[in-house]
C-alpha atoms as a PDB file:
ATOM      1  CA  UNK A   1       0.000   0.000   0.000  1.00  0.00           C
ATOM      2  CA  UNK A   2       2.767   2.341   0.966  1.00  0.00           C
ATOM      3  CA  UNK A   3       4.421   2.140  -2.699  1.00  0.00           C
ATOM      4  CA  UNK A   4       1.073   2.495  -4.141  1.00  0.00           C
ATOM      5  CA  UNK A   5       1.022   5.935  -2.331  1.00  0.00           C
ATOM      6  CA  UNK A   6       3.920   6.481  -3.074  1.00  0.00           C
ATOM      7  CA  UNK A   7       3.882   6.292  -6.875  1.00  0.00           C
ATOM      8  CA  UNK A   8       0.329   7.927  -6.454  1.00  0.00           C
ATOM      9  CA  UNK A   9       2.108  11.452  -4.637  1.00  0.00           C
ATOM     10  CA  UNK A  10       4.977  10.890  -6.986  1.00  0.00           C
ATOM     11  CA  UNK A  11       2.547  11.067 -10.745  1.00  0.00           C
ATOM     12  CA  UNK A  12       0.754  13.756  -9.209  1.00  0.00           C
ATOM     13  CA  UNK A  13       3.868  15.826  -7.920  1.00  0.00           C
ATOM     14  CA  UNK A  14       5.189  15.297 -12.113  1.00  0.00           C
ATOM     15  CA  UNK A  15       1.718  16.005 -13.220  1.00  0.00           C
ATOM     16  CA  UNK A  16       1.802  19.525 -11.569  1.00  0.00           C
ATOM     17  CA  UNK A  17       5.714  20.291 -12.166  1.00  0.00           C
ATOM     18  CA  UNK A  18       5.068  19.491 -15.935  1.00  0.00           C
ATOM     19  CA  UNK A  19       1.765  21.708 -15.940  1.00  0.00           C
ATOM     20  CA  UNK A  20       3.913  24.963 -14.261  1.00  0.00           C
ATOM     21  CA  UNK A  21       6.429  24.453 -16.831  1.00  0.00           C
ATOM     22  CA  UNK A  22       4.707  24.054 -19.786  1.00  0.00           C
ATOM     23  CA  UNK A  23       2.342  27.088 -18.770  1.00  0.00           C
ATOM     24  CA  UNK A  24       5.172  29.360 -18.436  1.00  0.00           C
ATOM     25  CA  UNK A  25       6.726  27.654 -21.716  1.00  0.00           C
ATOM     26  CA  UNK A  26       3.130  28.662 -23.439  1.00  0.00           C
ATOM     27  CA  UNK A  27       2.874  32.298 -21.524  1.00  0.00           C
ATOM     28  CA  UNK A  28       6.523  33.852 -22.161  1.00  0.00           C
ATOM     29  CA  UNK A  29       5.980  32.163 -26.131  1.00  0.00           C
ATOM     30  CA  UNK A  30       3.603  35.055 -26.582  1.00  0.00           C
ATOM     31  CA  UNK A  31       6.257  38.060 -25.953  1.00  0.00           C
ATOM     32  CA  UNK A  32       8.072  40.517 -28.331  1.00  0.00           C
ATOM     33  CA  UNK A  33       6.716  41.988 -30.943  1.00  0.00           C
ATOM     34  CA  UNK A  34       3.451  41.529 -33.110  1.00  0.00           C
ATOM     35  CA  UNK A  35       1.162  43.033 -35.616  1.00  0.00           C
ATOM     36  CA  UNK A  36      -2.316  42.151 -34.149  1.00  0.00           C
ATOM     37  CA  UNK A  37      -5.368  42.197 -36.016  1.00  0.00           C
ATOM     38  CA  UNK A  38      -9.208  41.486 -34.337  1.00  0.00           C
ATOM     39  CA  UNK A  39     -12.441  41.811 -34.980  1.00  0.00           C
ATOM     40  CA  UNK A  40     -15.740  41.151 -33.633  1.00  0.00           C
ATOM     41  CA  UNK A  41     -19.241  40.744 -34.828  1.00  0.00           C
ATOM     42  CA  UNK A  42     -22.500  39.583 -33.672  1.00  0.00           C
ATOM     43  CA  UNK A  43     -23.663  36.305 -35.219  1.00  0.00           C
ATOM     44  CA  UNK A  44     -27.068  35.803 -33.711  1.00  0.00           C
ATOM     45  CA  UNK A  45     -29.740  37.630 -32.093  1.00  0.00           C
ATOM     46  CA  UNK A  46     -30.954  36.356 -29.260  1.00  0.00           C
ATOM     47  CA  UNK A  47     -33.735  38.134 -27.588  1.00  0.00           C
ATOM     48  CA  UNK A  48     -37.286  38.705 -28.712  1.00  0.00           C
ATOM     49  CA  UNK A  49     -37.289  41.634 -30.930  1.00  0.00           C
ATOM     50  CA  UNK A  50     -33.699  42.429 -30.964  1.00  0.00           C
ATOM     51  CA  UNK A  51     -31.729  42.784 -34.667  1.00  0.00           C
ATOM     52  CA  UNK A  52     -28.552  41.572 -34.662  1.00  0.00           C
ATOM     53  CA  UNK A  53     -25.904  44.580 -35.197  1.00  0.00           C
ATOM     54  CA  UNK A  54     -24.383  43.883 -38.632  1.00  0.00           C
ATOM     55  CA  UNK A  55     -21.313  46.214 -37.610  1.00  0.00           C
ATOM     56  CA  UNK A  56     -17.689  44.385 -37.617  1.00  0.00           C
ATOM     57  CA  UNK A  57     -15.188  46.008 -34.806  1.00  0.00           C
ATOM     58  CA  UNK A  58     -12.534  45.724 -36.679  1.00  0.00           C
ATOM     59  CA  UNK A  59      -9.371  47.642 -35.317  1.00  0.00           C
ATOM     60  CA  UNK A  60      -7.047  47.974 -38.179  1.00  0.00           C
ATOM     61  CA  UNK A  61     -10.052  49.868 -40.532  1.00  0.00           C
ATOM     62  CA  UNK A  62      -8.253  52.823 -40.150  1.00  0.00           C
ATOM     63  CA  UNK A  63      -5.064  52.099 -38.795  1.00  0.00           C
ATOM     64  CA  UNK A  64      -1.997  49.386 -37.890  1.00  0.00           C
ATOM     65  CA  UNK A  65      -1.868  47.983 -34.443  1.00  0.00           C
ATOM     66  CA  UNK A  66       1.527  46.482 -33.294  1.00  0.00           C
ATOM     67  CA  UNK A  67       1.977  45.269 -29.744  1.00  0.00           C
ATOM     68  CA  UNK A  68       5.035  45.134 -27.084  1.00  0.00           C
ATOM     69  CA  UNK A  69       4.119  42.151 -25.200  1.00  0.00           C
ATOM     70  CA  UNK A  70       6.822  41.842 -21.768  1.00  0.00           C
ATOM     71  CA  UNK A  71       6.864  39.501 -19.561  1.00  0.00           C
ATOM     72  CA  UNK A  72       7.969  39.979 -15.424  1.00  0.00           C
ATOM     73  CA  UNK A  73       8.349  37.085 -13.446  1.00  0.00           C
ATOM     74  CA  UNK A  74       6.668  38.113  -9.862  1.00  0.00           C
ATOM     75  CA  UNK A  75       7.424  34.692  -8.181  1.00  0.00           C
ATOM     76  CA  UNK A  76       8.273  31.220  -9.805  1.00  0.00           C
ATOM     77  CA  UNK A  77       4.808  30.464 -10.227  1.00  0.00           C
ATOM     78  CA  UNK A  78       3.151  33.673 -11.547  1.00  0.00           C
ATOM     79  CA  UNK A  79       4.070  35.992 -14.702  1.00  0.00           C
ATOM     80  CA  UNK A  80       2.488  39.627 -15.744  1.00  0.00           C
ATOM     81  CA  UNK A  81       2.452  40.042 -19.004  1.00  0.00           C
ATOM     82  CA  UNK A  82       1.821  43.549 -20.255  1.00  0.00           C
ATOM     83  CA  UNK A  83       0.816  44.984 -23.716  1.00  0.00           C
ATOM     84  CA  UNK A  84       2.012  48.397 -24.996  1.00  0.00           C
ATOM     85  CA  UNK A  85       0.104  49.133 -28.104  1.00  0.00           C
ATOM     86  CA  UNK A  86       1.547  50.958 -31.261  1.00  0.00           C
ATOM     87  CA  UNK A  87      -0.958  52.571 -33.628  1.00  0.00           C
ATOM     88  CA  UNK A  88       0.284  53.513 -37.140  1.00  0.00           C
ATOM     89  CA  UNK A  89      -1.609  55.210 -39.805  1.00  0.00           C
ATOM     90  CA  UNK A  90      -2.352  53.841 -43.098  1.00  0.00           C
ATOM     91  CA  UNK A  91       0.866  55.153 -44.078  1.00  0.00           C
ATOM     92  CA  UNK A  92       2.867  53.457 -41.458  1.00  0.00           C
ATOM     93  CA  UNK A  93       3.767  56.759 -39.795  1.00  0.00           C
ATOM     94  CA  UNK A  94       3.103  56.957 -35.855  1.00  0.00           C
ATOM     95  CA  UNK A  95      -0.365  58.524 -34.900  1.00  0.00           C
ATOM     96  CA  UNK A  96      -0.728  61.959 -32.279  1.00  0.00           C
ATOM     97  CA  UNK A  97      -0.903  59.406 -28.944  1.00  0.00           C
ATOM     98  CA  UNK A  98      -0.530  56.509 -30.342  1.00  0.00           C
ATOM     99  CA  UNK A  99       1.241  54.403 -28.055  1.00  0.00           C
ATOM    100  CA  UNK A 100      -0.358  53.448 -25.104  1.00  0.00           C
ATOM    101  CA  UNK A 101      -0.009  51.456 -21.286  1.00  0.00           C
ATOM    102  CA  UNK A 102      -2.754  48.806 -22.683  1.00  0.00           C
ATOM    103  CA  UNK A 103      -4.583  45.371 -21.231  1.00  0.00           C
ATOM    104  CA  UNK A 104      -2.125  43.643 -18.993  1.00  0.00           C
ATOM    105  CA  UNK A 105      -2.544  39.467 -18.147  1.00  0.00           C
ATOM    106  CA  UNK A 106      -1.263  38.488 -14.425  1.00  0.00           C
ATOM    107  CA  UNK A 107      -1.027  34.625 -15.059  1.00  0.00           C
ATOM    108  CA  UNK A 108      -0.650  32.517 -11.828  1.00  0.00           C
ATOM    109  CA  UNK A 109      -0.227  29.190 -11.082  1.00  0.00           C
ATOM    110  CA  UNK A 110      -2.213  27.021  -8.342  1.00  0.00           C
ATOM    111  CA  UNK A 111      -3.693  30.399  -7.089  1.00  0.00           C
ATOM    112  CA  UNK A 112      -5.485  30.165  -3.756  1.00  0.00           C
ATOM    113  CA  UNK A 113      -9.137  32.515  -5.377  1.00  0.00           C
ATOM    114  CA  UNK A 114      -9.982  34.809  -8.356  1.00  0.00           C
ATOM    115  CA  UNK A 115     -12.794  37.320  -8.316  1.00  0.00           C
ATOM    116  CA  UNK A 116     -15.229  35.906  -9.867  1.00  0.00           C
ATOM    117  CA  UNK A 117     -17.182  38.633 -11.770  1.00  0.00           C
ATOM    118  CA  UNK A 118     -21.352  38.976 -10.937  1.00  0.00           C
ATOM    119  CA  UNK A 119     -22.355  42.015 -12.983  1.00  0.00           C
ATOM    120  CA  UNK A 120     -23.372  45.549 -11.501  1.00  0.00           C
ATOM    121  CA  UNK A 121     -19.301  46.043 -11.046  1.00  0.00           C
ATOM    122  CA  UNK A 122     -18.976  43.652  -8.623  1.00  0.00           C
ATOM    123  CA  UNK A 123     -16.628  41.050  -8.374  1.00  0.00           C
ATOM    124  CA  UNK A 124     -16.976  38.187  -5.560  1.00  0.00           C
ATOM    125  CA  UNK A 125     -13.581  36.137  -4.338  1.00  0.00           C
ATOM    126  CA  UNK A 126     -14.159  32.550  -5.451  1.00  0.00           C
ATOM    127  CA  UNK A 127     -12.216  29.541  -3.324  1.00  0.00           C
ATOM    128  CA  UNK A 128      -9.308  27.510  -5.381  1.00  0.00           C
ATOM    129  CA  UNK A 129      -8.018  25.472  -2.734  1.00  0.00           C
ATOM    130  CA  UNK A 130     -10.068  22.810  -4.532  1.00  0.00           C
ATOM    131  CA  UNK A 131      -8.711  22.524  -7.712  1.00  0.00           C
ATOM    132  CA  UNK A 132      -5.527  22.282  -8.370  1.00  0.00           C
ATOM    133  CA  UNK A 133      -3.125  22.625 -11.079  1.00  0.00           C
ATOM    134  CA  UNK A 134      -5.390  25.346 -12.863  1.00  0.00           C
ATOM    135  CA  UNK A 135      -3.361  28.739 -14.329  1.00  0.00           C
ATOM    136  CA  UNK A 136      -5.512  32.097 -13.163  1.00  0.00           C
ATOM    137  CA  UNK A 137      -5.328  34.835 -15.897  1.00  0.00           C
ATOM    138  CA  UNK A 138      -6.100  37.963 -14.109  1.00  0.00           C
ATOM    139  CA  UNK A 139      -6.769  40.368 -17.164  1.00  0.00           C
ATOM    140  CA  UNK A 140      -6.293  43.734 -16.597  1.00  0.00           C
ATOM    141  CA  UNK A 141      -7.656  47.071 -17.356  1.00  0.00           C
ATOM    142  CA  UNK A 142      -6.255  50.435 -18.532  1.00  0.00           C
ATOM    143  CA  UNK A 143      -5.492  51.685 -15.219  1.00  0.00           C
ATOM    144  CA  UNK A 144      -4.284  47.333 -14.388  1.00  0.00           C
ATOM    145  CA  UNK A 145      -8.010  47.133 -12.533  1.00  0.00           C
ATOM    146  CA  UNK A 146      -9.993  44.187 -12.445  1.00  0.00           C
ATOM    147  CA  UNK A 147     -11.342  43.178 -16.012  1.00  0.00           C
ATOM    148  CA  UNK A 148     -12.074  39.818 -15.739  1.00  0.00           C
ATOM    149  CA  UNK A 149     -10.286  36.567 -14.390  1.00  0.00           C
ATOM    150  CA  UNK A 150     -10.732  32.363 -15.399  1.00  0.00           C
ATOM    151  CA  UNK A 151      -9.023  29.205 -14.409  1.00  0.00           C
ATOM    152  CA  UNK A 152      -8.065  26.798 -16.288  1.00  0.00           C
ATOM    153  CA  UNK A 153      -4.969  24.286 -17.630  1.00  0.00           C
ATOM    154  CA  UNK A 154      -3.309  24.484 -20.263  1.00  0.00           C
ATOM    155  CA  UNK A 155      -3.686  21.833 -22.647  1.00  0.00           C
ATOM    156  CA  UNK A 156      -0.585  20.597 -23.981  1.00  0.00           C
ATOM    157  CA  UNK A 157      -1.173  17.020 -25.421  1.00  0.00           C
ATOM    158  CA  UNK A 158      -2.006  18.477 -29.047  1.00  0.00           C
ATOM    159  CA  UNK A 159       0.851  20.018 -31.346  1.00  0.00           C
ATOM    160  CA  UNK A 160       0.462  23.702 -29.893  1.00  0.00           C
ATOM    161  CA  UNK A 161      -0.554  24.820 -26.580  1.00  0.00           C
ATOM    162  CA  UNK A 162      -3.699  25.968 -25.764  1.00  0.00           C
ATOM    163  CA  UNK A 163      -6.046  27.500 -23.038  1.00  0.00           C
ATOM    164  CA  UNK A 164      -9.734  27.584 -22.841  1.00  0.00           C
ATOM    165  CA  UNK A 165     -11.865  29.182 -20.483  1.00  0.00           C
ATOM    166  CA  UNK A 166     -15.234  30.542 -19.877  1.00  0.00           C
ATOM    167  CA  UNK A 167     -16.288  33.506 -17.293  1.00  0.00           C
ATOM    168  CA  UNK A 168     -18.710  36.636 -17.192  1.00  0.00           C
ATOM    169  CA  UNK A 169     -16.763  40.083 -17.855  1.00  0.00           C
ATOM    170  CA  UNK A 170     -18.434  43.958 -17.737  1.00  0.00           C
ATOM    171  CA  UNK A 171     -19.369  45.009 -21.136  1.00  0.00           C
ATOM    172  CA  UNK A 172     -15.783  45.782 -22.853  1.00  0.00           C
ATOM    173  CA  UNK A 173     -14.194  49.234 -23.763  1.00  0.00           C
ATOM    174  CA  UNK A 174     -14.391  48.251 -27.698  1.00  0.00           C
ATOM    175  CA  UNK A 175     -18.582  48.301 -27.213  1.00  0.00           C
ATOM    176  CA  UNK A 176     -19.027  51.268 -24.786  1.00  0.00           C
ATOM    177  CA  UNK A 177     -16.438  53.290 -26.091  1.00  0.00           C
ATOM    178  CA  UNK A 178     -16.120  52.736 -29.865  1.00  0.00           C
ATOM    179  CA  UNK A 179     -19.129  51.008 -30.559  1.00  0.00           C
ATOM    180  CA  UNK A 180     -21.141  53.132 -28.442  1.00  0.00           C
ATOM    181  CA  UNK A 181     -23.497  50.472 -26.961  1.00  0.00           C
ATOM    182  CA  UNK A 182     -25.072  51.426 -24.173  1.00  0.00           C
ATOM    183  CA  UNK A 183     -28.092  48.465 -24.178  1.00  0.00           C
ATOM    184  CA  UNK A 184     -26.180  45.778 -22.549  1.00  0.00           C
ATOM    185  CA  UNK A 185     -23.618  45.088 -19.630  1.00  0.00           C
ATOM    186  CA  UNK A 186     -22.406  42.096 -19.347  1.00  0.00           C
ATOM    187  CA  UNK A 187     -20.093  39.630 -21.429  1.00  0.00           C
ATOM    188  CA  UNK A 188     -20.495  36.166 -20.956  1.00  0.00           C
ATOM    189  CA  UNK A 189     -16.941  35.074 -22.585  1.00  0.00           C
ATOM    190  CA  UNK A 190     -15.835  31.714 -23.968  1.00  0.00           C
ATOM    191  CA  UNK A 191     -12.045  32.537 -24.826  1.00  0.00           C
ATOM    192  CA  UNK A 192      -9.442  29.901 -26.448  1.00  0.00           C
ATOM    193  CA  UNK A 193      -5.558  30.619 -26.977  1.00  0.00           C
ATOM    194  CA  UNK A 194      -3.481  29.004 -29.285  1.00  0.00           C
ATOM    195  CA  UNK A 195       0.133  29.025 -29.249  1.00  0.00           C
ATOM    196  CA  UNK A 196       2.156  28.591 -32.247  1.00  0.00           C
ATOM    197  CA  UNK A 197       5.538  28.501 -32.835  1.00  0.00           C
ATOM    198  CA  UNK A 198       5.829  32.297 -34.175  1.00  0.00           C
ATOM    199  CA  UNK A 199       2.063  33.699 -33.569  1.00  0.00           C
ATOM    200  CA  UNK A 200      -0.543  33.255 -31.613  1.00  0.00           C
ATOM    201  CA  UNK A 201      -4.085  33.318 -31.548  1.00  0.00           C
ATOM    202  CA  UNK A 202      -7.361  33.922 -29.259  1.00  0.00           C
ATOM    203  CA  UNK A 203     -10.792  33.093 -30.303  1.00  0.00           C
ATOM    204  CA  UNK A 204     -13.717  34.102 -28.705  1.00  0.00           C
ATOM    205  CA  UNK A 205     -17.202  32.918 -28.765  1.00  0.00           C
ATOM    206  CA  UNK A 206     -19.549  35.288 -26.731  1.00  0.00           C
ATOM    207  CA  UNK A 207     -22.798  36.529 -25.419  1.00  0.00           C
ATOM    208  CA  UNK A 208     -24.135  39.731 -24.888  1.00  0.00           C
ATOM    209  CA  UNK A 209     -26.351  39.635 -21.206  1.00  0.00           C
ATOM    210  CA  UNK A 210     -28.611  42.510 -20.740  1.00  0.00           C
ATOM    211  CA  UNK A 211     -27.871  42.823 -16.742  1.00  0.00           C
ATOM    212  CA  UNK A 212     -31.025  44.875 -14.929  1.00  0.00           C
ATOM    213  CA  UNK A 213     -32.661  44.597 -11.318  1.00  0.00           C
ATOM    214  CA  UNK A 214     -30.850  41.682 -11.127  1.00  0.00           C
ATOM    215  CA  UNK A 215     -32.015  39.329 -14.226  1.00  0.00           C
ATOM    216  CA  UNK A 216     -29.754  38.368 -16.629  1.00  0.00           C
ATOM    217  CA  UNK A 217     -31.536  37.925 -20.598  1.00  0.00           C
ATOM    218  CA  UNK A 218     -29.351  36.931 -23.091  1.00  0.00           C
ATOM    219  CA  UNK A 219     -29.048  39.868 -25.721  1.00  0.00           C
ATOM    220  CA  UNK A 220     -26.920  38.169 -28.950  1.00  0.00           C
ATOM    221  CA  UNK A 221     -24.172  35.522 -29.657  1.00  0.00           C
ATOM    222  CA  UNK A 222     -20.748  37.420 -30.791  1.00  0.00           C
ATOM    223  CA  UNK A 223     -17.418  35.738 -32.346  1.00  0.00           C
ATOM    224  CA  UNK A 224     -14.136  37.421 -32.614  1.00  0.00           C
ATOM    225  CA  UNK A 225     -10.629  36.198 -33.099  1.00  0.00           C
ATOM    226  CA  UNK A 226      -7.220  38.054 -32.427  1.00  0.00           C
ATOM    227  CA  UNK A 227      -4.280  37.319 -34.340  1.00  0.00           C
ATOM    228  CA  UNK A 228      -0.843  38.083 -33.012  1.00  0.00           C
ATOM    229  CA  UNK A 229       1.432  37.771 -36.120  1.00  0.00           C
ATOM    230  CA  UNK A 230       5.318  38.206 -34.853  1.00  0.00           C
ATOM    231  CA  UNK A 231       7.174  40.995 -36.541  1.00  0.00           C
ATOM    232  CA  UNK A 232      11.096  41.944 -35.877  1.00  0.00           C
ATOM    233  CA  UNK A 233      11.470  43.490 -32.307  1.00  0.00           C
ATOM    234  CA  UNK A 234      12.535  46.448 -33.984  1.00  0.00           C
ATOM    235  CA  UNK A 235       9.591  47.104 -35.221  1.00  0.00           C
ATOM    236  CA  UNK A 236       7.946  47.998 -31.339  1.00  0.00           C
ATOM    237  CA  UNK A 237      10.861  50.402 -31.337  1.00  0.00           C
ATOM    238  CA  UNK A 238       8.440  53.279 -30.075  1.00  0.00           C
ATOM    239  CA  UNK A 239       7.232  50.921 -27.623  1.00  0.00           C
ATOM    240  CA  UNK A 240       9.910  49.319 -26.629  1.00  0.00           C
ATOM    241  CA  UNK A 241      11.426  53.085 -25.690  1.00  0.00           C
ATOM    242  CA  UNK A 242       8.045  54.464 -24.124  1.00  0.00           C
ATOM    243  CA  UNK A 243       7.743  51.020 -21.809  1.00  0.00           C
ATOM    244  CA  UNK A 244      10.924  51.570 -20.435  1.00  0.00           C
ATOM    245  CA  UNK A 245      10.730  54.889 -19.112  1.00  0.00           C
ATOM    246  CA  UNK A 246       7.428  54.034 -17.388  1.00  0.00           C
ATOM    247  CA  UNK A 247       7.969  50.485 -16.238  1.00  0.00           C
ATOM    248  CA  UNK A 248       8.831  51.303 -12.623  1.00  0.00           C
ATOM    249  CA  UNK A 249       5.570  53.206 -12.587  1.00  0.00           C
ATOM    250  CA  UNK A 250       3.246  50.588 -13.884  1.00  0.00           C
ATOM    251  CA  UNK A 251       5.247  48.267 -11.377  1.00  0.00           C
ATOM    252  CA  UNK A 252       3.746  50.530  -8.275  1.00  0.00           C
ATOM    253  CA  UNK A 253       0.620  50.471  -9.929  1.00  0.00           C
ATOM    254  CA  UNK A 254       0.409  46.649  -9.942  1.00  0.00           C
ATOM    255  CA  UNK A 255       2.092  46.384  -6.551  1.00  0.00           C
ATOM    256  CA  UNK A 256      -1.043  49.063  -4.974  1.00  0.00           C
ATOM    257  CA  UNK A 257      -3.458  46.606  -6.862  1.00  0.00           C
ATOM    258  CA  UNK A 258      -2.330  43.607  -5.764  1.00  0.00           C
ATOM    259  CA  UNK A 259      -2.260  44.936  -1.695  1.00  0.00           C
ATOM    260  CA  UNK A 260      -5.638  46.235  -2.220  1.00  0.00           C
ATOM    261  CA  UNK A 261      -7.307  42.875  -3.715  1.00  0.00           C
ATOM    262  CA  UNK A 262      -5.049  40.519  -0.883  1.00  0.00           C
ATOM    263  CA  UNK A 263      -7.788  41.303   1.707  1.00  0.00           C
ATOM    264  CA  UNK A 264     -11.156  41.801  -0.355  1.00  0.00           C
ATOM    265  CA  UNK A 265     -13.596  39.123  -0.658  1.00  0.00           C
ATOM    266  CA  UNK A 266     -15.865  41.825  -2.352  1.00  0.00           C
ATOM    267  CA  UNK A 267     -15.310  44.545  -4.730  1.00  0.00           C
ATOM    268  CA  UNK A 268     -17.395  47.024  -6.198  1.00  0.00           C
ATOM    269  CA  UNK A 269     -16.234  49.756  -8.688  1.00  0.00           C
ATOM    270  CA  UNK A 270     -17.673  53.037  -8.238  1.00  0.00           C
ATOM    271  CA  UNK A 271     -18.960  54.449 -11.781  1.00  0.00           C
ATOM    272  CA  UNK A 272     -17.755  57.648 -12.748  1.00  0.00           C
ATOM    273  CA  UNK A 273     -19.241  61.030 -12.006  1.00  0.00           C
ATOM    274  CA  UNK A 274     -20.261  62.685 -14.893  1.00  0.00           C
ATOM    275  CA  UNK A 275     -17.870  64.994 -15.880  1.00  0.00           C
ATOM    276  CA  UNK A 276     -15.164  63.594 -13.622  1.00  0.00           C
ATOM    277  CA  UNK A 277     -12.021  61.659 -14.725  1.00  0.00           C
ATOM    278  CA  UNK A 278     -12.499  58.003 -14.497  1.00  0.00           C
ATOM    279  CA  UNK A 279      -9.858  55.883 -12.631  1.00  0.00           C
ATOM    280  CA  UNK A 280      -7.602  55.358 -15.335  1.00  0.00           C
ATOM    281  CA  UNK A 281      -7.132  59.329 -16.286  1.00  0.00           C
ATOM    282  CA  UNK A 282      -6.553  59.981 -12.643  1.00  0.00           C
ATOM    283  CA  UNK A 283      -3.709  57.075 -12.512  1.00  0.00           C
ATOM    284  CA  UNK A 284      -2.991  58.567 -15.963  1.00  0.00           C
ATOM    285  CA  UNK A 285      -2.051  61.840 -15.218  1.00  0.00           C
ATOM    286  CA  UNK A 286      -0.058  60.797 -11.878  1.00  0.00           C
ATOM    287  CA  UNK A 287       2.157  58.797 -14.582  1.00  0.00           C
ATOM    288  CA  UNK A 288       3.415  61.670 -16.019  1.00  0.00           C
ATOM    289  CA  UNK A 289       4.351  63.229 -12.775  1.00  0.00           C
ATOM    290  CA  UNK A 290       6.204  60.569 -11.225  1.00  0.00           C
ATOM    291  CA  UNK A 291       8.059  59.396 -14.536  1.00  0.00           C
ATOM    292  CA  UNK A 292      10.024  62.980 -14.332  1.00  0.00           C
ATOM    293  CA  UNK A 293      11.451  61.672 -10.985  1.00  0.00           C
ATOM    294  CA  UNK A 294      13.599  59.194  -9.958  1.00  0.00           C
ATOM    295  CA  UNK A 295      11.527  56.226  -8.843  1.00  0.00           C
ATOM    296  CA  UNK A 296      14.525  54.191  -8.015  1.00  0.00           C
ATOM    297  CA  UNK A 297      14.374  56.284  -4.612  1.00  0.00           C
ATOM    298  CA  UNK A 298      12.522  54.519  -1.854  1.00  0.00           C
ATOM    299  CA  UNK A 299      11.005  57.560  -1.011  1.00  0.00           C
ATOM    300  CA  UNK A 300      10.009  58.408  -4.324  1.00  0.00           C
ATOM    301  CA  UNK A 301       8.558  54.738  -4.602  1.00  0.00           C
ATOM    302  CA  UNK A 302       6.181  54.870  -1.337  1.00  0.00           C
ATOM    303  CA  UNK A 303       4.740  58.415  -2.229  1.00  0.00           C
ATOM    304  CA  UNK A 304       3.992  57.373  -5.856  1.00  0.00           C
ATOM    305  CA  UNK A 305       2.613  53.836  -4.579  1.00  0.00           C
ATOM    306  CA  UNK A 306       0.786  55.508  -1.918  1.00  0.00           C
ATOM    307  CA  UNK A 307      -0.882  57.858  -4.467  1.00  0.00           C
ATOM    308  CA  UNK A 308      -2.201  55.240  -6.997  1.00  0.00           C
ATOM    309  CA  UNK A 309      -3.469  53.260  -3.579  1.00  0.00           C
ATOM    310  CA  UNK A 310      -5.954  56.470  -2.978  1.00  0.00           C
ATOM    311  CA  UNK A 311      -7.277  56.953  -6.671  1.00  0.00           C
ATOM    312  CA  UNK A 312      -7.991  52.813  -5.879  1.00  0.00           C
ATOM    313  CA  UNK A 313      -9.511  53.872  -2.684  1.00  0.00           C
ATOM    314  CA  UNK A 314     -11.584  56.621  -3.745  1.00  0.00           C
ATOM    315  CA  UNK A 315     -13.345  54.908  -7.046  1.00  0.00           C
ATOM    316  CA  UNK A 316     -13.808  51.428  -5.644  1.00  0.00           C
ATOM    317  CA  UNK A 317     -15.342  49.465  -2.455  1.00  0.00           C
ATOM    318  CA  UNK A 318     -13.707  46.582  -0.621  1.00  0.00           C
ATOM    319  CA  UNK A 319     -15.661  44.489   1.382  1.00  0.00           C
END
């Protein structure tokens, strides 16, 4: 009985060393530089009376989108990943504030909970104790808030890596902000990467949920894909440049994050005012003051961590 055991604890010890490794294998494949191209369209309408929007989001209509993907190893079982975007025009010159800080990944390995998003800008801290062996990805917003997070392992018994998994999201940036959609909250998303040797791919299968007085109704089925097609690092020159000035920063900014979510079981993000700067402008605009000093000073470091840890505070309540 005792060898049984033994060789039991022993395949399930390799089982999880060979899922860490070949996670991180799959995660720090997708860095450097990329052109990325997605798009998004509804597919089916879903509720009574509703027309399907015909529109395509479609980011390179009027532009090129390149992507600095880094990597930082936080501990040996958890990597951030962050994305600097590059826009070019159609011309392939740079465009007036084109480069931005954009949607970071915080991947993490056998992590204890995850905030398991419930609509009306809450988020509720769901136990992993459980279930082992899963990878969290924590994506991030703008400002590195919560966007939405999943668990799941990475399947590696087919010729390229992949990751599926399925979790409810607030409506995304691309539909309130470009799209202009203001007749549904939630996004119920089925996501799928695919690592290849060069590029890399994420497919997503979704459904719009009309979110009111707490019923959920199904609004229309969505499908988008996002190719990452690997260019010469020297092409995310620009971004390569503007990430390095600021990564200190958008180290703190994590850091504040991380301290404020370590005690929360529930967390609820304030809307904005109207007429008042939302989170990420606030955070924003104390980037640009704190990248003009040096943040290699302790004392520079606590007073800029301190002030992203009130903009948290202030637009955000943790229960």
């Amino acid at each position: 009985m005792k060898t049984i055991a033994f060789l039991l604890v022993t395949a399930l010890g390799f089982g999880q060393n060979l899922q860490l490794e070949q996670g991180k294998k799959a995660i720090r494949g997708r860095t450097g530089c990329y052109l990325v191209d997605y798009s998004f369209v509804e597919a089916e309408a879903l509720k009574l009376g509703y027309t399907k929007d015909n529109r395509v989001y479609d980011v390179n209509l009027n532009k090129s989108v390149k992507e600095w993907i880094i990597a930082t190893e936080i501990s040996p079982t958890r990597i951030k990943l962050q994305h600097v975007l590059q826009g070019v025009d159609l011309k392939g010159q740079p465009m007036p504030g084109g480069i931005i800080h954009h949607t970071g990944e915080d991947w993490e390995f056998n992590a204890p909970l995850l905030f398991d998003y419930q609509g009306q800008n809450t988020w509720t801290a769901k136990d992993l104790t459980g279930t082992p062996n899963l990878w969290v990805r924590r994506v991030t917003s703008l400002d590195d808030g919560l966007r939405y997070q999943c668990a799941a392992a990475w399947s590696t018994d087919t010729e390229y890596a992949s990751w599926k998994c399925d979790g409810l999201a607030p409506i995304p940036g691309r539909e309130f902000r470009d799209m202009k959609r203001k007749d549904y909250q939630d996004l119920d998303r089925s996501s799928k990467l695919v690592v290849y040797d060069s590029n890399w791919l994420e497919r997503e299968q979704n459904t719009k949920i009309i979110d009111e007085a707490g019923v959920k109704t199904a609004l229309a089925k969505e499908l988008g894909k996002t190719w990452y097609v690997r260019l010469p690092d020297s092409e995310c020159k620009d971004a390569q440049d503007f990430a390095k000035s600021r990564m200190l920063f958008w180290d703190f900014t994590r850091e504040a994050w991380d301290e404020e979510l370590k005690e929360a079981r529930t967390w609820v993000d304030a809307k904005t005012p109207k007429g008042q700067p939302s989170r990420y402008e606030q955070i924003s605009d104390l980037e640009e003051t704190w990248i003009l000093k040096d943040l290699k000073q302790q004392e520079n470091r606590e007073a800029a961590k301190a002030a992203v840890k009130k903009i948290i505070e202030d637009t955000q309540t943790r229960k």
